[in-house]
N, C-alpha and C. Protein backbone atom coordinates (compact mmCIF):
# COMPACT_ATOMS: atom_id res chain seq x y z
N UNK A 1 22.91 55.86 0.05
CA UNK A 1 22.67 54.73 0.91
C UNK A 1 22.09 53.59 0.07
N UNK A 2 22.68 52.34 0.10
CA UNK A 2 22.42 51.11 -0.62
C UNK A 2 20.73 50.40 -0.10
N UNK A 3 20.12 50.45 -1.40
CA UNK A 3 18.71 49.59 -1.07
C UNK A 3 18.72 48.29 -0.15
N UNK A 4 18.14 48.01 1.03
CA UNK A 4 18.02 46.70 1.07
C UNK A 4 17.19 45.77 0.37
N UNK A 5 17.20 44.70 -0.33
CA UNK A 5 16.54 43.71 -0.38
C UNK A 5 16.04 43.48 0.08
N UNK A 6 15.00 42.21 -0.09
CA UNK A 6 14.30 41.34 0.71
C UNK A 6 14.93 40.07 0.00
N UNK A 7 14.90 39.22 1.79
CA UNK A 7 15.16 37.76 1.18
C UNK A 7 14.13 36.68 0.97
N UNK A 8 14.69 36.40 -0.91
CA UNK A 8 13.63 35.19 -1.48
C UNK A 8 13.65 34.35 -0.82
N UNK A 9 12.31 34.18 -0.60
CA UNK A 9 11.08 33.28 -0.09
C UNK A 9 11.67 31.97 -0.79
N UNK A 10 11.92 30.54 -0.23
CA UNK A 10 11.86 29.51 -1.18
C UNK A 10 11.02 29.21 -1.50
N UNK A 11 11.35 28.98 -2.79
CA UNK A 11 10.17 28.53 -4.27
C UNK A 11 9.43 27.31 -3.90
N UNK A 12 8.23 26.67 -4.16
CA UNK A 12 7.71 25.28 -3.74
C UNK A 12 7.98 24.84 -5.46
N UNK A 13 8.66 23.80 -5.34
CA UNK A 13 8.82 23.00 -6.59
C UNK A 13 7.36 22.57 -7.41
N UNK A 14 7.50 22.47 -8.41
CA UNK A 14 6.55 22.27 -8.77
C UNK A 14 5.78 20.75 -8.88
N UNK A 15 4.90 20.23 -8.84
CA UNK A 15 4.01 18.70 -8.60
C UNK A 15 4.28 18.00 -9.82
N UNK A 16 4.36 17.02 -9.63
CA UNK A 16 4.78 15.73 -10.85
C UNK A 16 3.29 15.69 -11.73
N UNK A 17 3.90 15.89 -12.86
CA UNK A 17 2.74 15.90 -13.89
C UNK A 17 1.56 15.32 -13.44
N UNK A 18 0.18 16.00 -13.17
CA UNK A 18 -0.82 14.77 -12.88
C UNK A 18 -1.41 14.84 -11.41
N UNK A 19 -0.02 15.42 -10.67
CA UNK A 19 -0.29 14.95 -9.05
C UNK A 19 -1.44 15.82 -8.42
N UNK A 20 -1.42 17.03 -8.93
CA UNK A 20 -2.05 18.61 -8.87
C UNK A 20 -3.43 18.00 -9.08
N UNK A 21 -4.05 17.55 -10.10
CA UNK A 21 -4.78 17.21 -10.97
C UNK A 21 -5.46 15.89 -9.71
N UNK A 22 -5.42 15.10 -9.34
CA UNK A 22 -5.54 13.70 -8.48
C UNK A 22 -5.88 14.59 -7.26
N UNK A 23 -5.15 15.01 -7.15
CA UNK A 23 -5.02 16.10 -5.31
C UNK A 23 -6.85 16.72 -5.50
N UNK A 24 -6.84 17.38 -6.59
CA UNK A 24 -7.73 18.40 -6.41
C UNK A 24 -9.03 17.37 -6.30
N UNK A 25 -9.48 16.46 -7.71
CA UNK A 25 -10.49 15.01 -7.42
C UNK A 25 -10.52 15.05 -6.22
N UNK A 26 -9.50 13.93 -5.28
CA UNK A 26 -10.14 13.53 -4.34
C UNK A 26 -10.67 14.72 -3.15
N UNK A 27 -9.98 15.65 -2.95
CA UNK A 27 -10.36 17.02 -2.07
C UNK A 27 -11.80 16.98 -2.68
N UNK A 28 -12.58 16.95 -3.73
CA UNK A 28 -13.57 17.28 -4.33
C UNK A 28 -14.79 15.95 -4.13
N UNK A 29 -14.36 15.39 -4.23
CA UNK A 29 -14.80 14.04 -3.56
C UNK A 29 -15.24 13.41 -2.38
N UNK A 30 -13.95 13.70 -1.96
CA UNK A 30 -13.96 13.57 0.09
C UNK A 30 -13.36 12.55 0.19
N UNK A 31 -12.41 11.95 -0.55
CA UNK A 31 -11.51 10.96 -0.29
C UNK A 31 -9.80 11.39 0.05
N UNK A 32 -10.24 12.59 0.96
CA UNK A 32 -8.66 12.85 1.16
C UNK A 32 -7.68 12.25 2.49
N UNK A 33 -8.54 11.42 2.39
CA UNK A 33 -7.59 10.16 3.62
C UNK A 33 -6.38 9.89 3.16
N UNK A 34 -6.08 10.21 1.74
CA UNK A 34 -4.54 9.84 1.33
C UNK A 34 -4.09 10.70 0.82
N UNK A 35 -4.08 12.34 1.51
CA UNK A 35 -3.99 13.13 1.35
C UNK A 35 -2.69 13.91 2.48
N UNK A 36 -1.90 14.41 2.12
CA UNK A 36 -0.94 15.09 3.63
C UNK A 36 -0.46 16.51 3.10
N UNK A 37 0.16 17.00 3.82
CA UNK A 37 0.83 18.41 3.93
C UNK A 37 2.11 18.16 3.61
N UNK A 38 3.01 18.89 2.45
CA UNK A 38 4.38 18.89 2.63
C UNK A 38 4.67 19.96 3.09
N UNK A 39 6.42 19.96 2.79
CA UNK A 39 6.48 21.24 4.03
C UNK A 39 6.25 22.97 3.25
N UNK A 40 5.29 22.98 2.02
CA UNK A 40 5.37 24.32 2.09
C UNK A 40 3.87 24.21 1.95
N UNK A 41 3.13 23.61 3.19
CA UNK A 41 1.99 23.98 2.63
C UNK A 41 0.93 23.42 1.56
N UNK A 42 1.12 22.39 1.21
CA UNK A 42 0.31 21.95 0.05
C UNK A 42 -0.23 20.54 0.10
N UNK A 43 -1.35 20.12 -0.39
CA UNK A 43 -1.85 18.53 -0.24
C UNK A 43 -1.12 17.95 -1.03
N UNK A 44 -0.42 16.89 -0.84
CA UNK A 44 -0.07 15.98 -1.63
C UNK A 44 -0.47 14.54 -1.67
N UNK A 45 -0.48 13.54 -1.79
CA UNK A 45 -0.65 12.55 -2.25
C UNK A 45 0.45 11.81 -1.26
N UNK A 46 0.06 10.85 -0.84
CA UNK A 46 0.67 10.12 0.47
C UNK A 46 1.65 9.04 -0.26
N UNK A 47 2.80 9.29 -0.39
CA UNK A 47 4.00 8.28 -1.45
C UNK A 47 3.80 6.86 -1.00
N UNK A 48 4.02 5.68 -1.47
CA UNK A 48 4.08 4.55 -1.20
C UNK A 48 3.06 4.30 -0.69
N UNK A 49 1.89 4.74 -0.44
CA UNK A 49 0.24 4.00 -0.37
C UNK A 49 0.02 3.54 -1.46
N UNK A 50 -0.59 2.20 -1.55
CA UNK A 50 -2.09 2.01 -2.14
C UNK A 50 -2.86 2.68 -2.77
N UNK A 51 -3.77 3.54 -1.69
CA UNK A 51 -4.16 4.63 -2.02
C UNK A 51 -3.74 5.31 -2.91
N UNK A 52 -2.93 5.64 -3.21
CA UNK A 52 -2.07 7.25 -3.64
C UNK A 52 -1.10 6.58 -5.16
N UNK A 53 -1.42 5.13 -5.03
CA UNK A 53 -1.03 4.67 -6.72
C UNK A 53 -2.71 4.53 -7.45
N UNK A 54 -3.66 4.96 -6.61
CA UNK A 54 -4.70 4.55 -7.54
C UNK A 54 -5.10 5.70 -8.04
N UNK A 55 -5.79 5.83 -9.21
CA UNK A 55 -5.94 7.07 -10.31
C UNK A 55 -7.20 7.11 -10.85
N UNK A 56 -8.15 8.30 -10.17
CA UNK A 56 -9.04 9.02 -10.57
C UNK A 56 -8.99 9.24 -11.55
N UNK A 57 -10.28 9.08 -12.33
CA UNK A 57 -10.71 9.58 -13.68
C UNK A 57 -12.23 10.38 -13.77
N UNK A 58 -12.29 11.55 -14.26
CA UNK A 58 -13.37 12.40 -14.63
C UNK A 58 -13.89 12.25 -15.78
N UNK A 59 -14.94 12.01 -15.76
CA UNK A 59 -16.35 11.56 -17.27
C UNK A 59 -16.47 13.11 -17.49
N UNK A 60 -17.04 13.88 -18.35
CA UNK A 60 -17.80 14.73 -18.67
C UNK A 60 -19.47 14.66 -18.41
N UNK A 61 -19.88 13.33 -18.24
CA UNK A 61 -21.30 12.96 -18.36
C UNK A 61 -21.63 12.93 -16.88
N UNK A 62 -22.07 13.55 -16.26
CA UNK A 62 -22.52 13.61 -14.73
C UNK A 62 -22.31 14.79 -14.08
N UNK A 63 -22.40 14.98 -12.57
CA UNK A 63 -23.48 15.95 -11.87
C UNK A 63 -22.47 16.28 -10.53
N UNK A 64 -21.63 15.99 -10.46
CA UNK A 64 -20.24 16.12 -9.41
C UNK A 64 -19.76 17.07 -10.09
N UNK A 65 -19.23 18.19 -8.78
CA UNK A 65 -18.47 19.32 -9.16
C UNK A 65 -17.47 19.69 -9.76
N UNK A 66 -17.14 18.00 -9.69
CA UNK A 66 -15.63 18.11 -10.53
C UNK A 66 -16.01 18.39 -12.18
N UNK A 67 -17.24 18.22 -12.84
CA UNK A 67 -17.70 18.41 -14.17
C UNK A 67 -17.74 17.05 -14.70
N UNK A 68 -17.89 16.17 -13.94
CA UNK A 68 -18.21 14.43 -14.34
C UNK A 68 -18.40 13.56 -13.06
N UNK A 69 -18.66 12.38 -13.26
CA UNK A 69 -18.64 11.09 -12.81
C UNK A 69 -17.28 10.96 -12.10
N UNK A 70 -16.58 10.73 -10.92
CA UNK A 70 -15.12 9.93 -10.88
C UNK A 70 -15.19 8.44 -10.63
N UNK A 71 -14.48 8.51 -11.32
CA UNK A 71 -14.32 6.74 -11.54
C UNK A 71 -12.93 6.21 -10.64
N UNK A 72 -12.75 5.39 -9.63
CA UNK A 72 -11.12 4.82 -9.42
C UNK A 72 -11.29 3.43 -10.03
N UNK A 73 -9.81 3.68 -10.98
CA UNK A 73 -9.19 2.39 -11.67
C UNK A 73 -9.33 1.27 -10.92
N UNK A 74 -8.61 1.41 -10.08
CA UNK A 74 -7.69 0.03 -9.47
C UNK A 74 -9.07 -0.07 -8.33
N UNK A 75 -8.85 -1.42 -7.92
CA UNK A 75 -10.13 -2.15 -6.61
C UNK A 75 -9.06 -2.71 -5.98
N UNK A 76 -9.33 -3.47 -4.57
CA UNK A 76 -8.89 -3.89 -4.10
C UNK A 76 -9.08 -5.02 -4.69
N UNK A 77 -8.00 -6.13 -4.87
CA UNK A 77 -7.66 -7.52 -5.54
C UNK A 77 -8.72 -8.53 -4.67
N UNK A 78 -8.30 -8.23 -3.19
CA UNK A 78 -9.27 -9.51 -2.27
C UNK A 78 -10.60 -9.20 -2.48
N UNK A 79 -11.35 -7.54 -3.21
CA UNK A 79 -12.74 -7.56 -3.20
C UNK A 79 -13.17 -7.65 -4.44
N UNK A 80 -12.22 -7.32 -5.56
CA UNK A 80 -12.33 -7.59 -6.86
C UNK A 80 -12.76 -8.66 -7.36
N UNK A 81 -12.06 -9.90 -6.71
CA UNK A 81 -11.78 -11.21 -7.65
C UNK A 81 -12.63 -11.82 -6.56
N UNK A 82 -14.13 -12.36 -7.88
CA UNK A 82 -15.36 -12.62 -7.31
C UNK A 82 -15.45 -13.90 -6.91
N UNK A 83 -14.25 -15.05 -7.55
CA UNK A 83 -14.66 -16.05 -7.45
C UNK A 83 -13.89 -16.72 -6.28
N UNK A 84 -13.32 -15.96 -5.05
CA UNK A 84 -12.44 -16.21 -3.76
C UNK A 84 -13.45 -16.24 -3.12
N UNK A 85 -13.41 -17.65 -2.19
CA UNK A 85 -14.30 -17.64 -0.82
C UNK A 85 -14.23 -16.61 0.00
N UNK A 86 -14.80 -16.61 1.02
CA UNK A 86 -14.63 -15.74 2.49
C UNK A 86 -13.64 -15.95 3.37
N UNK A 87 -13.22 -17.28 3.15
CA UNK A 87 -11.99 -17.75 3.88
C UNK A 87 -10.83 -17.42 3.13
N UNK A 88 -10.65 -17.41 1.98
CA UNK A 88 -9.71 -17.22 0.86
C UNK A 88 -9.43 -15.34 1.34
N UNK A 89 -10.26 -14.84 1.29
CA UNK A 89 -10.38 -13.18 1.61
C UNK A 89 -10.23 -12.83 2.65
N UNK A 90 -10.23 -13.36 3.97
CA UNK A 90 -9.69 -13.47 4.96
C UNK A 90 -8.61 -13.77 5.44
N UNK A 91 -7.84 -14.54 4.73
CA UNK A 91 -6.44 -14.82 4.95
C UNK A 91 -5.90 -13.91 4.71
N UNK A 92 -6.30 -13.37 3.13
CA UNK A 92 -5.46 -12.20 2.74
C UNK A 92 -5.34 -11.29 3.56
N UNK A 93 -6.42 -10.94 4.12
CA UNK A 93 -6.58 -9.54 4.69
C UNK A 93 -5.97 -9.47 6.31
N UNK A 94 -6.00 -10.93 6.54
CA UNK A 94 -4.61 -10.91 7.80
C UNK A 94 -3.69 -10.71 7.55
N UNK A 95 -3.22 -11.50 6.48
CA UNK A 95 -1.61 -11.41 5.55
C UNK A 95 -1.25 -9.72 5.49
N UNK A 96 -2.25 -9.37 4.88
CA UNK A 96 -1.72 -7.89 4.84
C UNK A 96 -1.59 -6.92 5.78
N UNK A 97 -2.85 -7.36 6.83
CA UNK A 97 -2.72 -6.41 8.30
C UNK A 97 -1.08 -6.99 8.87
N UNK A 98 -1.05 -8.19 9.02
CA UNK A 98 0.36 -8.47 9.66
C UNK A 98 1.90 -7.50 8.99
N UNK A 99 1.37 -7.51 7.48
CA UNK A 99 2.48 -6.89 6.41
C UNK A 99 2.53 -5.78 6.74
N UNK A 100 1.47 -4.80 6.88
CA UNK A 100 1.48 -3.36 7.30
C UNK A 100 1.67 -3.61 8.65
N UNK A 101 1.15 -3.34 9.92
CA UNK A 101 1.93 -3.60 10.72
C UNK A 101 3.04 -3.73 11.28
N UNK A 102 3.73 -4.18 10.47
CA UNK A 102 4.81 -5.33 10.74
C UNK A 102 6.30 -3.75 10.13
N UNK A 103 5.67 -2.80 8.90
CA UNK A 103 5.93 -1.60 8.52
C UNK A 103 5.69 -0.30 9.27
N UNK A 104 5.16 -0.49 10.45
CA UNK A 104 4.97 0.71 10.91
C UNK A 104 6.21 0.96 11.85
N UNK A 105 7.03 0.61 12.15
CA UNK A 105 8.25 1.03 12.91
C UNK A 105 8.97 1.89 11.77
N UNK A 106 9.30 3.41 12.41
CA UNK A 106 9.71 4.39 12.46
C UNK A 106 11.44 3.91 12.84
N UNK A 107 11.83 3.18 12.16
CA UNK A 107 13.08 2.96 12.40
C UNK A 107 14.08 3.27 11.30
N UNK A 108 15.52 4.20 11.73
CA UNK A 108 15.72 5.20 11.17
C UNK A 108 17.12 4.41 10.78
N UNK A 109 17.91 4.74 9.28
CA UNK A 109 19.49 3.73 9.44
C UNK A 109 20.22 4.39 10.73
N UNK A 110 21.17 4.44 10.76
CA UNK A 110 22.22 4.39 11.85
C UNK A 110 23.77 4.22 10.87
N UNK A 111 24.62 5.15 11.94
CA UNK A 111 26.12 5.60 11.45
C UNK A 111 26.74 3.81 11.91
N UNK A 112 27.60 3.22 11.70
CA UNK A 112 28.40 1.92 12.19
C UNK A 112 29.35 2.48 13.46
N UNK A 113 29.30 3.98 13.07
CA UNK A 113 30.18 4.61 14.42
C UNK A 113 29.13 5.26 15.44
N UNK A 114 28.17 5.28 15.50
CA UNK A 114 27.29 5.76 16.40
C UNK A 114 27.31 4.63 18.21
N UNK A 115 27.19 5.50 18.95
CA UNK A 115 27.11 4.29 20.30
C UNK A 115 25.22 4.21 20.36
N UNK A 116 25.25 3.20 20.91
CA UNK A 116 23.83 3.37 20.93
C UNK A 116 23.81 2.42 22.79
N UNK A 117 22.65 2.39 23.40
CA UNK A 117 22.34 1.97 24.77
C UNK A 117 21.70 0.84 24.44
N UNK A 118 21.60 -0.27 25.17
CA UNK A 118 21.49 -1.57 24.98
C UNK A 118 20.08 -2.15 25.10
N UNK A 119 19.63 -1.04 26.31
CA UNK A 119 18.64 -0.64 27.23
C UNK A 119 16.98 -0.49 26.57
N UNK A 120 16.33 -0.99 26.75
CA UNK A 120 14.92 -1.20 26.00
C UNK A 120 14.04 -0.17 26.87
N UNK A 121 14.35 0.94 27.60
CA UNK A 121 13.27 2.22 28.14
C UNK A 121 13.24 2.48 26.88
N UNK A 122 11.96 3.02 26.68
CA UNK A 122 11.71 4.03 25.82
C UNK A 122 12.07 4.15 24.45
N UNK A 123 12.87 2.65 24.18
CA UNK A 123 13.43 2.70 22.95
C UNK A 123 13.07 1.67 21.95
N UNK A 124 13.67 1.30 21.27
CA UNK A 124 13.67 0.09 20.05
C UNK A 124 12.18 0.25 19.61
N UNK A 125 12.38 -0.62 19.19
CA UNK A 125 10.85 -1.57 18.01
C UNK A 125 10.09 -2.36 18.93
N UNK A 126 8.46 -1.07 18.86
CA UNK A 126 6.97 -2.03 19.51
C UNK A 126 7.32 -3.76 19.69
N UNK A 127 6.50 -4.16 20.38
CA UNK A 127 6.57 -5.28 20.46
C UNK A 127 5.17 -5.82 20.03
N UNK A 128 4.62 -5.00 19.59
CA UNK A 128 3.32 -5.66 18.34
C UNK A 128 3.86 -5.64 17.36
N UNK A 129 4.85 -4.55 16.88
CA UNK A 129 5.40 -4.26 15.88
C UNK A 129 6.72 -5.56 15.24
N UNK A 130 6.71 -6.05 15.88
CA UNK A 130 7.75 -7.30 16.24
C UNK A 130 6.77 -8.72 16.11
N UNK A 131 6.04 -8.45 17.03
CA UNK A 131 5.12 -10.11 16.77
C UNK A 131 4.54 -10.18 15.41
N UNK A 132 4.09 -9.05 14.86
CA UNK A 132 3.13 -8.76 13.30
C UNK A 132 4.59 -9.04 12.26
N UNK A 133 5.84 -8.75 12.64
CA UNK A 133 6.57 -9.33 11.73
C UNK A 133 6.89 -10.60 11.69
N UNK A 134 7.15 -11.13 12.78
CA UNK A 134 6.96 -12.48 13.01
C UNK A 134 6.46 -13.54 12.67
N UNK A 135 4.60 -12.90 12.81
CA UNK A 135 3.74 -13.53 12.27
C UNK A 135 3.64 -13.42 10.50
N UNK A 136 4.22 -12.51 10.20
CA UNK A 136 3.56 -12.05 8.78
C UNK A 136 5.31 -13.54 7.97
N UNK A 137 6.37 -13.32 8.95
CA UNK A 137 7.29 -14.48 8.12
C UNK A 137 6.98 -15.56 7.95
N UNK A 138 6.21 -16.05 8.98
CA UNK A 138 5.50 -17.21 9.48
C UNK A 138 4.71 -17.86 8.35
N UNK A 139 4.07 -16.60 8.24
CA UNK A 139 2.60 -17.02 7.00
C UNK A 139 3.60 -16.99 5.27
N UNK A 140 4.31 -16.49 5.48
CA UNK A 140 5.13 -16.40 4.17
C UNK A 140 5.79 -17.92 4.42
N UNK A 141 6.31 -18.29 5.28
CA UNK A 141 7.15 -19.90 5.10
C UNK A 141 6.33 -20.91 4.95
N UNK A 142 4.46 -20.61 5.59
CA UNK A 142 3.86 -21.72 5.19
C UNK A 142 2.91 -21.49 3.86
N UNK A 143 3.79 -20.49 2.62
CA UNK A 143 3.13 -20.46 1.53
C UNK A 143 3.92 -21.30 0.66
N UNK A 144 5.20 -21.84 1.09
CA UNK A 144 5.79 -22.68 0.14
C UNK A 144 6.73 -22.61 -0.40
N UNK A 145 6.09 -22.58 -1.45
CA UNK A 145 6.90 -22.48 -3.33
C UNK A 145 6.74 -20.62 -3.34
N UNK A 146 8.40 -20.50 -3.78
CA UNK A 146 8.66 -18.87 -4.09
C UNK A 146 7.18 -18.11 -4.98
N UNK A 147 7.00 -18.95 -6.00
CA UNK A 147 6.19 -17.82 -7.04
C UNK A 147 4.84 -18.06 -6.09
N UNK A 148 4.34 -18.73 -5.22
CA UNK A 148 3.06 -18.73 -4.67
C UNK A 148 3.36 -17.50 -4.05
N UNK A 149 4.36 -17.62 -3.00
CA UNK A 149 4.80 -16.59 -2.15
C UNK A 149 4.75 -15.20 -3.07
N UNK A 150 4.80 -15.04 -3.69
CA UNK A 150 5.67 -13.56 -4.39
C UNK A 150 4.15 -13.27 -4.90
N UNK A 151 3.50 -14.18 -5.48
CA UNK A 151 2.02 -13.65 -6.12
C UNK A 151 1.14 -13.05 -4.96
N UNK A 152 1.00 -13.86 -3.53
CA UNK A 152 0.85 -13.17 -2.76
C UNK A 152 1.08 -11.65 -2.22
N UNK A 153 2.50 -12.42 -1.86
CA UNK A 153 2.70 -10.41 -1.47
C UNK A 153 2.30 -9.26 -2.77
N UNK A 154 2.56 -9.70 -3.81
CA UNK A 154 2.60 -8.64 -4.58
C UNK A 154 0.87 -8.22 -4.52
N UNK A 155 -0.06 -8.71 -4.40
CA UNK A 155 -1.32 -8.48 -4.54
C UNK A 155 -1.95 -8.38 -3.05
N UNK A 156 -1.25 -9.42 -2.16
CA UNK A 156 -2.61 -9.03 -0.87
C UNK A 156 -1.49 -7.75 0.09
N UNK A 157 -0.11 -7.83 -0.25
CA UNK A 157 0.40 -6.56 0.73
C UNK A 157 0.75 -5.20 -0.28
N UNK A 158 1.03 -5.80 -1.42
CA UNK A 158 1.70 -4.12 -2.47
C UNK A 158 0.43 -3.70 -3.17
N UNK A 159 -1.03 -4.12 -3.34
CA UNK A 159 -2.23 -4.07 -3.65
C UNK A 159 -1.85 -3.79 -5.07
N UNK A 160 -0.98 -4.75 -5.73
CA UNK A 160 -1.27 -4.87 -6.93
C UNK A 160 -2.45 -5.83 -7.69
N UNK A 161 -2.82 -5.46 -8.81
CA UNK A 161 -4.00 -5.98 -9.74
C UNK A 161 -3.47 -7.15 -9.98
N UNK A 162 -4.16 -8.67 -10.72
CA UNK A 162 -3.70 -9.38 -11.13
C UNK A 162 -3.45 -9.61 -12.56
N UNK A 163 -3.87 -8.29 -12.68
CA UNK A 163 -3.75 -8.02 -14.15
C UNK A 163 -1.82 -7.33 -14.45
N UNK A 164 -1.97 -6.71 -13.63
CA UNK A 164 -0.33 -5.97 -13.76
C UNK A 164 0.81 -6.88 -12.78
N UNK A 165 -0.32 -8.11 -11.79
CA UNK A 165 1.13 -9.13 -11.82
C UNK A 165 1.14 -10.30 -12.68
N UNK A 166 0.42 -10.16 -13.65
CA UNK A 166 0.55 -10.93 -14.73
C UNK A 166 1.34 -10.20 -16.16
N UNK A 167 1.40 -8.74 -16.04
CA UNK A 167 2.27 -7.84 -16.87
C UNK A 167 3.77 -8.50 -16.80
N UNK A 168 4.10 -8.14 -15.63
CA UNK A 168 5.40 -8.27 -14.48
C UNK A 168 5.82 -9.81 -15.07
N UNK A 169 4.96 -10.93 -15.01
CA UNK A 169 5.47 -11.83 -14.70
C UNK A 169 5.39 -13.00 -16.24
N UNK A 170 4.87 -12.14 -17.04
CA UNK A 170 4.44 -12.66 -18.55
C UNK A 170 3.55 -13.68 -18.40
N UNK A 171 2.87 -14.38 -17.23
CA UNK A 171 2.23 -15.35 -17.11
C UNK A 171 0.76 -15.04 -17.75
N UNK A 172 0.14 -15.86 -17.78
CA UNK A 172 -1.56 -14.90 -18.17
C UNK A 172 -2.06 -14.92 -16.76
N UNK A 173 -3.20 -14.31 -16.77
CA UNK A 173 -4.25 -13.88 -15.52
C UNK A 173 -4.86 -14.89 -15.06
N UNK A 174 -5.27 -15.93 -15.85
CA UNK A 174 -5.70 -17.19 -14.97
C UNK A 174 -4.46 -18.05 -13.95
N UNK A 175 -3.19 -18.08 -14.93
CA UNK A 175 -2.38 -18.24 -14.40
C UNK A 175 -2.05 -17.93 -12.45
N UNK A 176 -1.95 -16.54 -12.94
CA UNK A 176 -1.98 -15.56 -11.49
C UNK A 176 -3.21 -15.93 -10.67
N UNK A 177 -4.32 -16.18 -11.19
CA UNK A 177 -5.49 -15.88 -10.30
C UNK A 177 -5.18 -17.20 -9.82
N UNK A 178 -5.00 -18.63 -10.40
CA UNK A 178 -4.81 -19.92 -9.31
C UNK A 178 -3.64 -19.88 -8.10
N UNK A 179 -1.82 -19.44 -8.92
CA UNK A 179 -1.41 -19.33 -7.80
C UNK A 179 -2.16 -18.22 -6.78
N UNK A 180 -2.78 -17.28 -6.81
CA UNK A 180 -3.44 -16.66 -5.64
C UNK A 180 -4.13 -17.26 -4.80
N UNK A 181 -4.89 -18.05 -5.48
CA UNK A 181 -5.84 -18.62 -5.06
C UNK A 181 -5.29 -20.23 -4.19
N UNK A 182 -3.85 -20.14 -4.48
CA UNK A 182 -3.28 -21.39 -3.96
C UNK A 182 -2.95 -21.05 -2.70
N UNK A 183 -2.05 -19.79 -2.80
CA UNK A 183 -1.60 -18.95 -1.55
C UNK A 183 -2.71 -18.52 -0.71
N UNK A 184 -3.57 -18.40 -0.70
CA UNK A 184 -4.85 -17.67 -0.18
C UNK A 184 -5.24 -19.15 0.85
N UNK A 185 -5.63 -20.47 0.24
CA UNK A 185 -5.83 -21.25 0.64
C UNK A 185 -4.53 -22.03 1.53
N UNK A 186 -3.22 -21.57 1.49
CA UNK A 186 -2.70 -21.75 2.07
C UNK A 186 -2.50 -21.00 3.72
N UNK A 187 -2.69 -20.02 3.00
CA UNK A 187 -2.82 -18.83 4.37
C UNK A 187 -4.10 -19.10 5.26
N UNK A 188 -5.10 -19.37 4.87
CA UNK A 188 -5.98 -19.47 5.56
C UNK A 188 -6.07 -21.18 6.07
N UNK A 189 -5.18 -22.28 5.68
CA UNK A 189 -5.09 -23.07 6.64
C UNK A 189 -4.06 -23.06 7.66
N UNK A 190 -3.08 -22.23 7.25
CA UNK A 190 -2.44 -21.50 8.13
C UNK A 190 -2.45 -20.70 9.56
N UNK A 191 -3.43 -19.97 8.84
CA UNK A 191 -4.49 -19.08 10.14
C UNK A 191 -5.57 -20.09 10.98
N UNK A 192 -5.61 -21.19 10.32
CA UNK A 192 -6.60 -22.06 10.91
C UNK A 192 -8.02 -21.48 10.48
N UNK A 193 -8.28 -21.51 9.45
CA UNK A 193 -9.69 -20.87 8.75
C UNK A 193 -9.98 -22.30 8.32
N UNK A 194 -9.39 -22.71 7.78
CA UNK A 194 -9.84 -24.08 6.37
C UNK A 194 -8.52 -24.98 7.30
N UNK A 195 -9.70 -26.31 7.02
CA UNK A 195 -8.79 -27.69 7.29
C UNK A 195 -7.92 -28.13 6.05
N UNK A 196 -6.78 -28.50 6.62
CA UNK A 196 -6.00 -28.75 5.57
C UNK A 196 -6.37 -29.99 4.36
N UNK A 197 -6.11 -30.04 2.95
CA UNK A 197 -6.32 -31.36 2.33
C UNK A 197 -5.55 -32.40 2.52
């Protein structure tokens, strides 16, 4: 009589160099807000956050369980860069609530042969989810000039540094930090924060 087998279990692939390593920090920390479950079970690192591009570092010199100090690289740009008003930091931080926002529809592609119902029960795209895009184009048409625009998004919605959109863009960092600082002041007379010049 022929042995049965057992059927292999699928394998969990293994974590992108590094990721294992970040996962375990913040669990150790208590910063696992950007933390999720894939499907076999395991914390991973939340793709396309903010969060989850910024990178923990362990000292040897300190008193945390991890066997050091943790340090995170990256800051937020609007709390980083000391020399932006309150109004300047405020714009941003609408700009970006409208940007996220404006991303949270769960909207999936579609076949060109699929029928679909015309009918708005229960269906389509929020209608906050709709005004926050709206608003967020809005604030993008009254930033202007393309590179104001683009320095923006890239820093107050993709939470890049102005250091790495000055990589990107070969410009230097002062460079970057005025158009920000142009866009910022644009947005916030926009929003009606600051009277216009």
């Amino acid at each position: 009589m022929p042995r049965r087998t057992k059927a292999a279990k699928p394998q969990a692939p293994k974590l992108p160099k590094g990721e294992a390593e970040q996962v375990r920090i913040r669990r150790e920390v208590g910063h696992d807000f950007a933390l999720k479950d894939d499907a076999f079970g395991r914390k991973r690192l939340a793709t396309g956050t903010a969060e989850a591009r910024r990178v923990y570092e362990v000292s040897n010199d300190g008193y945390t369980s991890t066997g050091g100090i943790v340090r995170v690289r990256s800051v937020d740009p609007l709390i980083g860069i000391t020399s932006l008003s309150r109004q300047q930091r405020e714009a941003g931080q609408r700009y970006r609530e409208d940007f996220q926002c404006s991303q949270q529809a769960d909207v999936k592609p579609m076949r060109w042969t699929e029928r679909v119902d015309g009918g708005r029960h229960g269906g389509g795209i929020a209608d906050s989810v709709l005004d926050a895009g709206r608003a967020h184009a809005a604030a993008t048409r009254a930033l202007g000039h393309w590179e104001v625009a683009a320095v923006a998004r890239q820093v107050c919605c993709m939470g890049e540094s102005v250091k790495g959109v000055a990589e990107q863009t070969g410009d230097s960092r002062d460079v970057v930090t005025k158009l920000l600082k142009v866009g910022l002041d644009l947005l916030a007379v926009h929003y009606g924060m600051m009277m216009g010049r």
